[in-house]
C-alpha atoms as a PDB file:
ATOM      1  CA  UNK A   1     -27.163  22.966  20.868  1.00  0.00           C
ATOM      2  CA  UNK A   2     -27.886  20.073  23.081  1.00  0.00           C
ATOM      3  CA  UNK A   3     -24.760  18.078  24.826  1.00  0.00           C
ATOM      4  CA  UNK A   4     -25.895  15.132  22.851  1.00  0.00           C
ATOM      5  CA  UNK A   5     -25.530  16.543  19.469  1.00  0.00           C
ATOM      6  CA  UNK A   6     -22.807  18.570  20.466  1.00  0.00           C
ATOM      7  CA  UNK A   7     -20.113  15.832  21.306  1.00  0.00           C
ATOM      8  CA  UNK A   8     -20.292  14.252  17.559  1.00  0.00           C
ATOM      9  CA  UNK A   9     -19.269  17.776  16.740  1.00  0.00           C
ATOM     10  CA  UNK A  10     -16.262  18.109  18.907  1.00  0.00           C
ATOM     11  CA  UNK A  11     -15.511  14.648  18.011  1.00  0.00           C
ATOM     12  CA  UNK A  12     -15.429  15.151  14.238  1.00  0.00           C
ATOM     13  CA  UNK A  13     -13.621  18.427  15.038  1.00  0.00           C
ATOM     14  CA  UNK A  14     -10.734  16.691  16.461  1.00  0.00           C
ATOM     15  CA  UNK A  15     -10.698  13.924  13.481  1.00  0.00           C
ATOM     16  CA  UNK A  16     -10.161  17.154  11.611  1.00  0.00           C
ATOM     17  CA  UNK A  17      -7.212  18.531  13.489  1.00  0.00           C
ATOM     18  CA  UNK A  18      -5.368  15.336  13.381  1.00  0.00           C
ATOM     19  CA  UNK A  19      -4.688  16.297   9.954  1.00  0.00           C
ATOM     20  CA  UNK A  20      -2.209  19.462  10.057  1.00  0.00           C
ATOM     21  CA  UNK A  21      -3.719  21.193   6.791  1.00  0.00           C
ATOM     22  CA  UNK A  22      -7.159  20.962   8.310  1.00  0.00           C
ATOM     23  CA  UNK A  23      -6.236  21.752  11.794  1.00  0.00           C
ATOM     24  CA  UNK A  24      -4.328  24.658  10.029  1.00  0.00           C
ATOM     25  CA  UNK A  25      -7.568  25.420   8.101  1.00  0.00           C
ATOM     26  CA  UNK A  26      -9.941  25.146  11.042  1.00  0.00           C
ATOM     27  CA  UNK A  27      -7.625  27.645  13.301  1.00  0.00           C
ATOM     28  CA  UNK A  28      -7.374  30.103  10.844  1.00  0.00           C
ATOM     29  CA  UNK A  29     -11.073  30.131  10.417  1.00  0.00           C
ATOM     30  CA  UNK A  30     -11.249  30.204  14.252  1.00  0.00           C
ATOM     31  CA  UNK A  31      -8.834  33.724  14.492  1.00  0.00           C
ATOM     32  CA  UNK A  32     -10.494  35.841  11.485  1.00  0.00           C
ATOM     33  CA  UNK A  33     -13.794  34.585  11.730  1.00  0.00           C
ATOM     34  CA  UNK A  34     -14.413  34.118   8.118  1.00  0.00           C
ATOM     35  CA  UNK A  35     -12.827  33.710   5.142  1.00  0.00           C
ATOM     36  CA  UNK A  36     -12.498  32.674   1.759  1.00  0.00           C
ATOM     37  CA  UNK A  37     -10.390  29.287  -0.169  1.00  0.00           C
ATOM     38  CA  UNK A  38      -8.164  31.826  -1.933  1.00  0.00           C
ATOM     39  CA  UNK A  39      -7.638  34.410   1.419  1.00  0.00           C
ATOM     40  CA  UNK A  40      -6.980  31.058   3.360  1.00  0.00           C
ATOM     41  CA  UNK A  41      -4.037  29.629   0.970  1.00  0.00           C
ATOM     42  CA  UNK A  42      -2.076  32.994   1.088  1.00  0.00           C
ATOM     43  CA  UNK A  43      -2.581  33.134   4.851  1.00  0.00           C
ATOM     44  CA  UNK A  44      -1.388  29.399   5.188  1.00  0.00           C
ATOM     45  CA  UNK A  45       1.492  29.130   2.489  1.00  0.00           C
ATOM     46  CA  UNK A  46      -0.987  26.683   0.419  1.00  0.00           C
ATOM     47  CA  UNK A  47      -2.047  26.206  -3.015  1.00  0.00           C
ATOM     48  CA  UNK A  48      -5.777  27.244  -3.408  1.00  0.00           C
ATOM     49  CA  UNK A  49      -6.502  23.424  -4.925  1.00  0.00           C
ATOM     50  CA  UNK A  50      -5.369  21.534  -1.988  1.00  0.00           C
ATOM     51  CA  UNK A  51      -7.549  24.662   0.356  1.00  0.00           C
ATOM     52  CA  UNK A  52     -10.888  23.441  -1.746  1.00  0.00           C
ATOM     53  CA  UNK A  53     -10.039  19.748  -1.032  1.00  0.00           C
ATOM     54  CA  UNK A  54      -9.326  20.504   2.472  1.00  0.00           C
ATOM     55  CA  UNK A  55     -12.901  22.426   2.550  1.00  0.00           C
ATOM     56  CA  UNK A  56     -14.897  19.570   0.884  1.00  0.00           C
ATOM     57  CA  UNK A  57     -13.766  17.407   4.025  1.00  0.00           C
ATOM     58  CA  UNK A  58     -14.629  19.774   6.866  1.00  0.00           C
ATOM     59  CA  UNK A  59     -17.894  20.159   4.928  1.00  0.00           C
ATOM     60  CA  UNK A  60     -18.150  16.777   5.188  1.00  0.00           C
ATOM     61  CA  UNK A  61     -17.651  16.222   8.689  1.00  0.00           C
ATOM     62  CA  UNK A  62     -20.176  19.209   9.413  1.00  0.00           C
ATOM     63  CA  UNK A  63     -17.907  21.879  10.407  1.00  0.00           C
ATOM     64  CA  UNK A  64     -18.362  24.968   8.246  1.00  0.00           C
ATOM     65  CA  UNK A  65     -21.661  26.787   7.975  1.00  0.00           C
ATOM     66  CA  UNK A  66     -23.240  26.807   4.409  1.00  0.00           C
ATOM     67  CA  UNK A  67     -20.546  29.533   2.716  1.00  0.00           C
ATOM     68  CA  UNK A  68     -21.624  32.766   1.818  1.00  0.00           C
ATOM     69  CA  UNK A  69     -21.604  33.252  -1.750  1.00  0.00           C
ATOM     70  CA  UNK A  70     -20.516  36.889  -3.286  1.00  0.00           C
ATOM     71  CA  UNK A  71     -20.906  37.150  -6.731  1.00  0.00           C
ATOM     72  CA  UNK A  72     -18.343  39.315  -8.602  1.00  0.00           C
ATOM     73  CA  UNK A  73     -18.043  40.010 -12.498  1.00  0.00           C
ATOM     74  CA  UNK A  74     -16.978  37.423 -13.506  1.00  0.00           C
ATOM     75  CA  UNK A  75     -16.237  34.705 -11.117  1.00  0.00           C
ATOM     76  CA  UNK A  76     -18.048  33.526  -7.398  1.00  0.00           C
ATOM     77  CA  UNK A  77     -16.650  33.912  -4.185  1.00  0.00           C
ATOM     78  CA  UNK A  78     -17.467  32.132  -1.364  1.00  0.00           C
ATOM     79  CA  UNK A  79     -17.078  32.691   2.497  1.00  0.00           C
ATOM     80  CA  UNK A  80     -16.549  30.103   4.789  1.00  0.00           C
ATOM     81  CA  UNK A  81     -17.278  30.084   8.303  1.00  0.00           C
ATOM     82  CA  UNK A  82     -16.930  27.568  11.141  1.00  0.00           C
ATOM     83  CA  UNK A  83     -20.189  26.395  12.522  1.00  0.00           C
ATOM     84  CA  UNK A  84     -21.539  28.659  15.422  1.00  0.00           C
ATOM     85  CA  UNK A  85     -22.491  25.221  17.760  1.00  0.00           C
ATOM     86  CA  UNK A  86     -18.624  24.630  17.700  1.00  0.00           C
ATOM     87  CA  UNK A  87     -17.032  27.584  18.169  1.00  0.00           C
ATOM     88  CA  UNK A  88     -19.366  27.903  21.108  1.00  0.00           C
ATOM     89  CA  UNK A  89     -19.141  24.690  21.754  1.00  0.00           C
ATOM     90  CA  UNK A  90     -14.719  24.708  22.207  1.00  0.00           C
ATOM     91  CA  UNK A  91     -15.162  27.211  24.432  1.00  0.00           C
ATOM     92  CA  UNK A  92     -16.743  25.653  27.198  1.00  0.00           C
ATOM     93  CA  UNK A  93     -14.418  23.853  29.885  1.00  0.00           C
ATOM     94  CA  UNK A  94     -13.067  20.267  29.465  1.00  0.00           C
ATOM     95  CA  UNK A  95     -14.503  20.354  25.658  1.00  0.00           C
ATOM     96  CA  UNK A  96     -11.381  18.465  24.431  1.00  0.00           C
ATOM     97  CA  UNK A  97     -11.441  16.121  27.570  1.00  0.00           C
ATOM     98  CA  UNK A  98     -14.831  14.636  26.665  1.00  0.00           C
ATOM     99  CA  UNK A  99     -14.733  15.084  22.988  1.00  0.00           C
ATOM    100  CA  UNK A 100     -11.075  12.795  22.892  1.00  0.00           C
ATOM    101  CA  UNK A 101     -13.132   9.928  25.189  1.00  0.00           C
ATOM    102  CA  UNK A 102     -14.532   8.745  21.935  1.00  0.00           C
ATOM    103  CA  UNK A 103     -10.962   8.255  20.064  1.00  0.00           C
ATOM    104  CA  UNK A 104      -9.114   5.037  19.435  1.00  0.00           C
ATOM    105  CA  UNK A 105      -5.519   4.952  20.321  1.00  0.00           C
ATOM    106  CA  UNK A 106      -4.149   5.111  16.676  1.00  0.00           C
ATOM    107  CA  UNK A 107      -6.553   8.410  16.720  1.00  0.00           C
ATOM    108  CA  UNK A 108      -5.089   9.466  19.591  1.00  0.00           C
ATOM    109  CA  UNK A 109      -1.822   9.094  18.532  1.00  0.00           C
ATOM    110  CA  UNK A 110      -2.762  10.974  15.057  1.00  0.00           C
ATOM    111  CA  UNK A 111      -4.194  13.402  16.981  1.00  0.00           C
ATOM    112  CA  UNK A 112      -0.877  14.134  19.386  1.00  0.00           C
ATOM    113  CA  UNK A 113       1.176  14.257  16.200  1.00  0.00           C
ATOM    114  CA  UNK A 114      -0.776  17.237  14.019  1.00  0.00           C
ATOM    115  CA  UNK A 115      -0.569  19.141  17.119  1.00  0.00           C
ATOM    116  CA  UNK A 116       3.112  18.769  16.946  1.00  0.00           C
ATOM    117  CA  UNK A 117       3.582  19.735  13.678  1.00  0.00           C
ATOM    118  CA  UNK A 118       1.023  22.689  13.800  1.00  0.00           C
ATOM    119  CA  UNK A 119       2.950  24.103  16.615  1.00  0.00           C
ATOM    120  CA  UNK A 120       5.697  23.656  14.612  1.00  0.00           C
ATOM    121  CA  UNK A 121       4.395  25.505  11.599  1.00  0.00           C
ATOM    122  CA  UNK A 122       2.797  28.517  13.835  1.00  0.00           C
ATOM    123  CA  UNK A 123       6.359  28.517  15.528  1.00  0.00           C
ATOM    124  CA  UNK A 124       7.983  29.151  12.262  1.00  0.00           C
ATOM    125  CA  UNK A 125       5.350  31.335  10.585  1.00  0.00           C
ATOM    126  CA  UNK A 126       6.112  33.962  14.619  1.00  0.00           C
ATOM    127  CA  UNK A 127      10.093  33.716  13.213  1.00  0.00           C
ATOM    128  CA  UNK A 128       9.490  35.073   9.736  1.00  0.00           C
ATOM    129  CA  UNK A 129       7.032  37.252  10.944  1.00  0.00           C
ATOM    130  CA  UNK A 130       9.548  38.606  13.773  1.00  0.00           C
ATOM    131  CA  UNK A 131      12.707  38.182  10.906  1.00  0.00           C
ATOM    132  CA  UNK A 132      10.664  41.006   8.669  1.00  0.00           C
ATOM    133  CA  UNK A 133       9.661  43.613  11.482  1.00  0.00           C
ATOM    134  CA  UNK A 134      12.433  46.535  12.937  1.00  0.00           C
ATOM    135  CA  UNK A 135      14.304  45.407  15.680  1.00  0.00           C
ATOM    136  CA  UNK A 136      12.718  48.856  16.998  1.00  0.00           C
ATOM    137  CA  UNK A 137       8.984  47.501  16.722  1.00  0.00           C
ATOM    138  CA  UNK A 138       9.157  44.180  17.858  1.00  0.00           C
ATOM    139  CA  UNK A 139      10.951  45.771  20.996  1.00  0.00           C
ATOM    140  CA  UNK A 140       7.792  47.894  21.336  1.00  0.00           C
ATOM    141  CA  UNK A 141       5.198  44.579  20.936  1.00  0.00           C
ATOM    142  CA  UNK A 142       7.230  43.196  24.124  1.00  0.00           C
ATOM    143  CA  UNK A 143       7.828  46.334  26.238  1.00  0.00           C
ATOM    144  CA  UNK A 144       3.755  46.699  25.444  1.00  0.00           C
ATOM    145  CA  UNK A 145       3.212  43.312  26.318  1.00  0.00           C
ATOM    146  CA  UNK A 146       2.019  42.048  23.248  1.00  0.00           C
ATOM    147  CA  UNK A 147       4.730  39.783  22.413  1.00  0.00           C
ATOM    148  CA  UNK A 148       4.718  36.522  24.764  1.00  0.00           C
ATOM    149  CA  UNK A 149       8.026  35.586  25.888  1.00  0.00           C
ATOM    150  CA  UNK A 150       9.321  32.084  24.595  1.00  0.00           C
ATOM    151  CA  UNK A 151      10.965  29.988  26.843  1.00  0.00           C
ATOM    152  CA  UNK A 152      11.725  26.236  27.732  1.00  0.00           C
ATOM    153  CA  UNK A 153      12.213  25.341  31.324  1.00  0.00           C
ATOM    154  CA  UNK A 154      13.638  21.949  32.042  1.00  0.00           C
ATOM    155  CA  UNK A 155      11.490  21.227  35.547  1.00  0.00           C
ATOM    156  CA  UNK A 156      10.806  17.946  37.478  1.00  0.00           C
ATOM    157  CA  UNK A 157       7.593  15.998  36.481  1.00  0.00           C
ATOM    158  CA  UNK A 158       5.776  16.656  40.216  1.00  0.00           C
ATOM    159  CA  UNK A 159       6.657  20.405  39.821  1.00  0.00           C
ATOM    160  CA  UNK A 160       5.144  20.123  36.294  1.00  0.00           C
ATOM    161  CA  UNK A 161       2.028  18.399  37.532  1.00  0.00           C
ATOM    162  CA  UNK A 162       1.808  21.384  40.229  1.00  0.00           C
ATOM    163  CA  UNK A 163       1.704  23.926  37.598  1.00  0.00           C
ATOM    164  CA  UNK A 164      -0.885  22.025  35.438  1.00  0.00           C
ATOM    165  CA  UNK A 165      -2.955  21.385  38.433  1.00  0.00           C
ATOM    166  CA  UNK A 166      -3.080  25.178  39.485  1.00  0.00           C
ATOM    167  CA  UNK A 167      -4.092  25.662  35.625  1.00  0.00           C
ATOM    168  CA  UNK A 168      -6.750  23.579  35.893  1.00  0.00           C
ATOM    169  CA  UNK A 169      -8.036  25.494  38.794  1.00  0.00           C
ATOM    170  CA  UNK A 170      -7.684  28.862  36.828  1.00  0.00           C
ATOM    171  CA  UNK A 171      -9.509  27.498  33.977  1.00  0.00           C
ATOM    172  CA  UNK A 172     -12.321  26.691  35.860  1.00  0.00           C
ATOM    173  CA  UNK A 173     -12.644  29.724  38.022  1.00  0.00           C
ATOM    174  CA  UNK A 174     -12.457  31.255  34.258  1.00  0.00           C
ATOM    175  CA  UNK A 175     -15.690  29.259  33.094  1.00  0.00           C
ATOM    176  CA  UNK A 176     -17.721  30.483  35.665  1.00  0.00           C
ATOM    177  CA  UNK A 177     -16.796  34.516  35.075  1.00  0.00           C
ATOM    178  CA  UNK A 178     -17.276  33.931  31.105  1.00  0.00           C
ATOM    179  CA  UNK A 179     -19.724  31.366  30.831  1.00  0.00           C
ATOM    180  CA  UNK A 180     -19.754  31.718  27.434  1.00  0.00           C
ATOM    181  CA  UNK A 181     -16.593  32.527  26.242  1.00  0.00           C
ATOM    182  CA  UNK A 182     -16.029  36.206  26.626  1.00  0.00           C
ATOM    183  CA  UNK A 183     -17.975  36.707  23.912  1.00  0.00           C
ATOM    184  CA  UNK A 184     -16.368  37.896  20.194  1.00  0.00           C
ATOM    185  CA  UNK A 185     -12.362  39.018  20.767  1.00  0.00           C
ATOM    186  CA  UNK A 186     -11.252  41.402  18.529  1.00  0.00           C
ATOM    187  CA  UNK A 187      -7.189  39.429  18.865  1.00  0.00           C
ATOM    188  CA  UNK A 188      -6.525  35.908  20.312  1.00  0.00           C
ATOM    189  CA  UNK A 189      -3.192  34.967  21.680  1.00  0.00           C
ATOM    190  CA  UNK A 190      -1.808  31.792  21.284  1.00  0.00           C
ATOM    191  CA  UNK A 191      -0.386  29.568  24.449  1.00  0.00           C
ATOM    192  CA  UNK A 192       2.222  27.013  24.173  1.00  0.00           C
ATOM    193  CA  UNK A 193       2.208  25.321  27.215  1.00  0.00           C
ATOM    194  CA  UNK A 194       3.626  21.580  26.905  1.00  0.00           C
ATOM    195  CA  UNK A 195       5.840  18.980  29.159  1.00  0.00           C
ATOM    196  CA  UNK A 196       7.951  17.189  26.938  1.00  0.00           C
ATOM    197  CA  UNK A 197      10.298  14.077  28.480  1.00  0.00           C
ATOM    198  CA  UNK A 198      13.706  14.055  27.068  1.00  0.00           C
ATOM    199  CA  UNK A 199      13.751  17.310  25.061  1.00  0.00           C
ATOM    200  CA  UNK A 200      16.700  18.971  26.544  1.00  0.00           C
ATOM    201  CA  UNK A 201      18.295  15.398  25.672  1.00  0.00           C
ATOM    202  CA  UNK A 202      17.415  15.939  22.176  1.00  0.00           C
ATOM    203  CA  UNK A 203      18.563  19.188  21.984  1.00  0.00           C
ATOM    204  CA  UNK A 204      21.809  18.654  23.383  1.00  0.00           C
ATOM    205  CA  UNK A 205      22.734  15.943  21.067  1.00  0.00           C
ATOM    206  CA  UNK A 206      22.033  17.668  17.998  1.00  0.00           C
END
């Protein structure tokens, strides 16, 4: 897909995650590949309803493919899919960088938000899914180095913009090895990687 058509894409894409359901939606699509409305509200914690509504505005905004429809007995179920010119599309370098140049500043702000409180919803979604496992198995995720290992680091703001510059550099040395994005993973891991003034203040006082 051509860079010019490609950037309304992005662009919508992030309109989408500035909502948490939808950004919720849209990841989930992004890890499994494809799914169906019902498959997605168990995975999420949602009501099926409020996954259909959700669906009707990605359609919308031109993210899903057309679904594939399965017909069964006696109902029709359909498979939804994120468009291939995305997915292809996030994985090149600076993708968010150029995409976010078209925001406003309330969208921005939106935008900063839902990423908050999807990291706080995959956060707590790791705890029950770490609460219900053996003590014995999730020992074996880490010692196999499966299982990331949490931490918060209070650090000062030129040793932070160090770190992030060197991660930059890593990134980009990564685009030109995988040009296009590794190609299909069979498991993605998620990164948390965020600078965040005051928190240890906040923390402390409550």
């Amino acid at each position: 897909m051509a860079e010019e058509s490609l950037e309304p894409l992005l662009r919508n894409a992030i309109e989408a995650l500035s909502d948490p359901t939808r950004g919720a939606i849209l990841l989930e699509l992004g890890r499994v590949g494809e799914s169906t409305a019902t498959q997605l509200a168990r995975q999420l914690g949602l009501t099926a309803n409020n996954v259909y509504h959700h669906m009707r505005v990605l359609t919308k905004l031109g993210l899903l493919e057309p679904p594939r429809v399965v017909p069964g007995k006696t109902y029709v179920e359909k498979y939804y899919r994120l468009k291939r010119a995305l997915v292809m599309g996030a994985r090149g370098p600076g993708w968010l960088d150029r995409a976010q140049r078209t925001l406003t500043l309330a969208e921005r702000k939106a935008l900063i938000i839902s990423v908050c409180l999807r990291t706080a919803q995959m956060l707590r979604r790791a705890a029950r899914r770490y609460e219900e496992m053996d003590a014995a198995a999730l020992d074996d995720l880490f010692n196999r180095q499966q299982l990331g290992i949490f931490s918060i680091n209070q650090m000062q703001r030129e040793r932070f913009v160090y770190r992030l510059a060197g991660l930059r550099e890593l990134i980009a040395r990564e685009a030109e090895l995988f040009p296009e994005g590794g190609g299909e993973l069979e498991a993605t891991d998620v990164v948390l990687m965020a600078g965040l003034p005051f928190f240890w203040e906040t923390v402390l006082q409550n």
